[in-house]
Protein backbone atom coordinates (compact mmCIF):
# COMPACT_ATOMS: atom_id res chain seq x y z
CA UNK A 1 56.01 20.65 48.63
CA UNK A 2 57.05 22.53 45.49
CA UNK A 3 57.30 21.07 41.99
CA UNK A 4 58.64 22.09 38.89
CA UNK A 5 57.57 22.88 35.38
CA UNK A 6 57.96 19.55 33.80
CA UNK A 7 56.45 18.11 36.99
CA UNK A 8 53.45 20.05 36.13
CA UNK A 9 53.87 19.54 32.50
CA UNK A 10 52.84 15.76 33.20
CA UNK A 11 50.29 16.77 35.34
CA UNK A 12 48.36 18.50 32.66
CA UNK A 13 47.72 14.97 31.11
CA UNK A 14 46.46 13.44 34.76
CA UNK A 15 43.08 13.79 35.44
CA UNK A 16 43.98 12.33 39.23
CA UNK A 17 45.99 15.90 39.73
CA UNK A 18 43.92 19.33 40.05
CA UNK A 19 46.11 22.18 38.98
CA UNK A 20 44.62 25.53 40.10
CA UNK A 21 45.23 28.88 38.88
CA UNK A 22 44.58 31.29 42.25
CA UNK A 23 45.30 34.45 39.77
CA UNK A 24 42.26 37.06 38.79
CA UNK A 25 40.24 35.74 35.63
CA UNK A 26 41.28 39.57 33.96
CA UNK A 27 45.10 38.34 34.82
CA UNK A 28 44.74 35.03 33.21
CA UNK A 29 42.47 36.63 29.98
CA UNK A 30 45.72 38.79 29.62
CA UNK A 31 48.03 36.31 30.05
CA UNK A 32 46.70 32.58 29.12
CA UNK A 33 46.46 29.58 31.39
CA UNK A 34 47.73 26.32 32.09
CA UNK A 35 46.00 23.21 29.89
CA UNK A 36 43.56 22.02 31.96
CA UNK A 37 44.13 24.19 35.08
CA UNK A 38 40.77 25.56 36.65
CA UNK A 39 40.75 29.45 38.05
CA UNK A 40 39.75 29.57 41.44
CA UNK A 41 41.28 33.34 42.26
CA UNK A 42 43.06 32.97 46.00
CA UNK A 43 40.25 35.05 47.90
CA UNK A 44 37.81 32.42 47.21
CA UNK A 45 40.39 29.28 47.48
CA UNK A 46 39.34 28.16 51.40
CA UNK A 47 35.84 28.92 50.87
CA UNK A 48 35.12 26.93 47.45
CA UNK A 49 37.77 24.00 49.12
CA UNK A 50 35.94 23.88 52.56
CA UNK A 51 32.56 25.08 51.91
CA UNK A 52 30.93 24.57 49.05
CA UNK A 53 29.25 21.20 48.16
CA UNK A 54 29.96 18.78 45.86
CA UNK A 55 27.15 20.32 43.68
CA UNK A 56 28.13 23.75 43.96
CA UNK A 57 32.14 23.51 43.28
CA UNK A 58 30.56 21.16 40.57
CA UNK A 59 28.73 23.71 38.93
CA UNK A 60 31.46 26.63 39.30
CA UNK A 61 34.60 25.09 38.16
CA UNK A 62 33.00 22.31 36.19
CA UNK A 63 35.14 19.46 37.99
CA UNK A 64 34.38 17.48 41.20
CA UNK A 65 34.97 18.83 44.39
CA UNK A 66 38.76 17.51 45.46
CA UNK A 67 39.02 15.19 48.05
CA UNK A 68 41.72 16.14 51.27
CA UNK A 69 43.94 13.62 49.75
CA UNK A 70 43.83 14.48 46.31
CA UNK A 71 46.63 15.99 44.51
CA UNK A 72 46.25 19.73 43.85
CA UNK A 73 49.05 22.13 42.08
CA UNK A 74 48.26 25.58 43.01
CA UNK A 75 49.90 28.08 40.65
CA UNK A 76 49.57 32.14 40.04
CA UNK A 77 52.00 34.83 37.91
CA UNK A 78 55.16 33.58 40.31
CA UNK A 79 54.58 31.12 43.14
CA UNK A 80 53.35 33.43 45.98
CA UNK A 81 50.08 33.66 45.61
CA UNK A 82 50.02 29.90 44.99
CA UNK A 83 51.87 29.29 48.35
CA UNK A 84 49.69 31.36 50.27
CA UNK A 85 46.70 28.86 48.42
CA UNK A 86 48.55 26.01 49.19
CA UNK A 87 49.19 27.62 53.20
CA UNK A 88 45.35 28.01 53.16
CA UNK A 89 44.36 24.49 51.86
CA UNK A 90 46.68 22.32 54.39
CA UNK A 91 45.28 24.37 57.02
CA UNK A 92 41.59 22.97 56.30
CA UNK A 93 42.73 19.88 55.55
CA UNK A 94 43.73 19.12 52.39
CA UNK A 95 47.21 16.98 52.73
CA UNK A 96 48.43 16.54 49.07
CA UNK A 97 49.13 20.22 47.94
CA UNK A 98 51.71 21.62 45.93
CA UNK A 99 53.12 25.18 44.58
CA UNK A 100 54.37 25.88 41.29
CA UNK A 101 57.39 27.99 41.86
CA UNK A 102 57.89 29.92 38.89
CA UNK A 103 54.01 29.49 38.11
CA UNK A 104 53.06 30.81 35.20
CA UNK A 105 56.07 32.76 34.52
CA UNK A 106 58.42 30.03 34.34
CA UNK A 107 55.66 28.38 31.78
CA UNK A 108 55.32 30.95 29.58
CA UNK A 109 58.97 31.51 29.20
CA UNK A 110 59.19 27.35 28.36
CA UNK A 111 55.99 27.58 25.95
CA UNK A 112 56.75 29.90 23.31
């Protein structure tokens, strides 16, 4: 499932949607983020999604661990990082995922 910038636009006001940003923090200092979005860099993606507990994702990305059918927007710098995130979270489980194509590309150029 892919979805588009105003798509995620509305998300950003939804606390029932997690977006996350799979780029490297030093990409995202450079660049900016997404309101709202948390950075979970795409190495780390399966293992904070499947294996950390409720406490620990708690604690590192200061939101509650996602439920499998929660909705989650993965995003990067242009959509393939985020669709290799999204790859990685159906296959554990997770069956509400999306990728921003375009990521955060397409909302820079729309947020200037």
């Amino acid at each position: 499932m892919i979805v588009d910038y105003d798509y995620v636009k509305n998300a950003t006001s939804n606390k029932n949607i997690l977006i996350v940003d799979v780029r490297e923090p030093d990409e995202i200092k450079e660049h900016g983020k997404i309101p709202n979005s948390i950075n979970i860099p795409l190495g780390n993606v399966t293992t904070a999604l499947n294996s950390l507990s409720e406490k620990e994702f708690e604690q590192m990305y200061g939101q509650k661990k996602p439920s499998e059918d929660k909705e989650i927007i993965f995003y990067c710098m242009i959509g393939k990082r985020s669709g290799m995130a999204q790859q990685n979270a159906i296959s554990i489980g997770y069956k509400n995922t999306k990728n921003y194509l375009g990521s955060w590309t397409d909302w820079a150029s729309k947020n200037q």
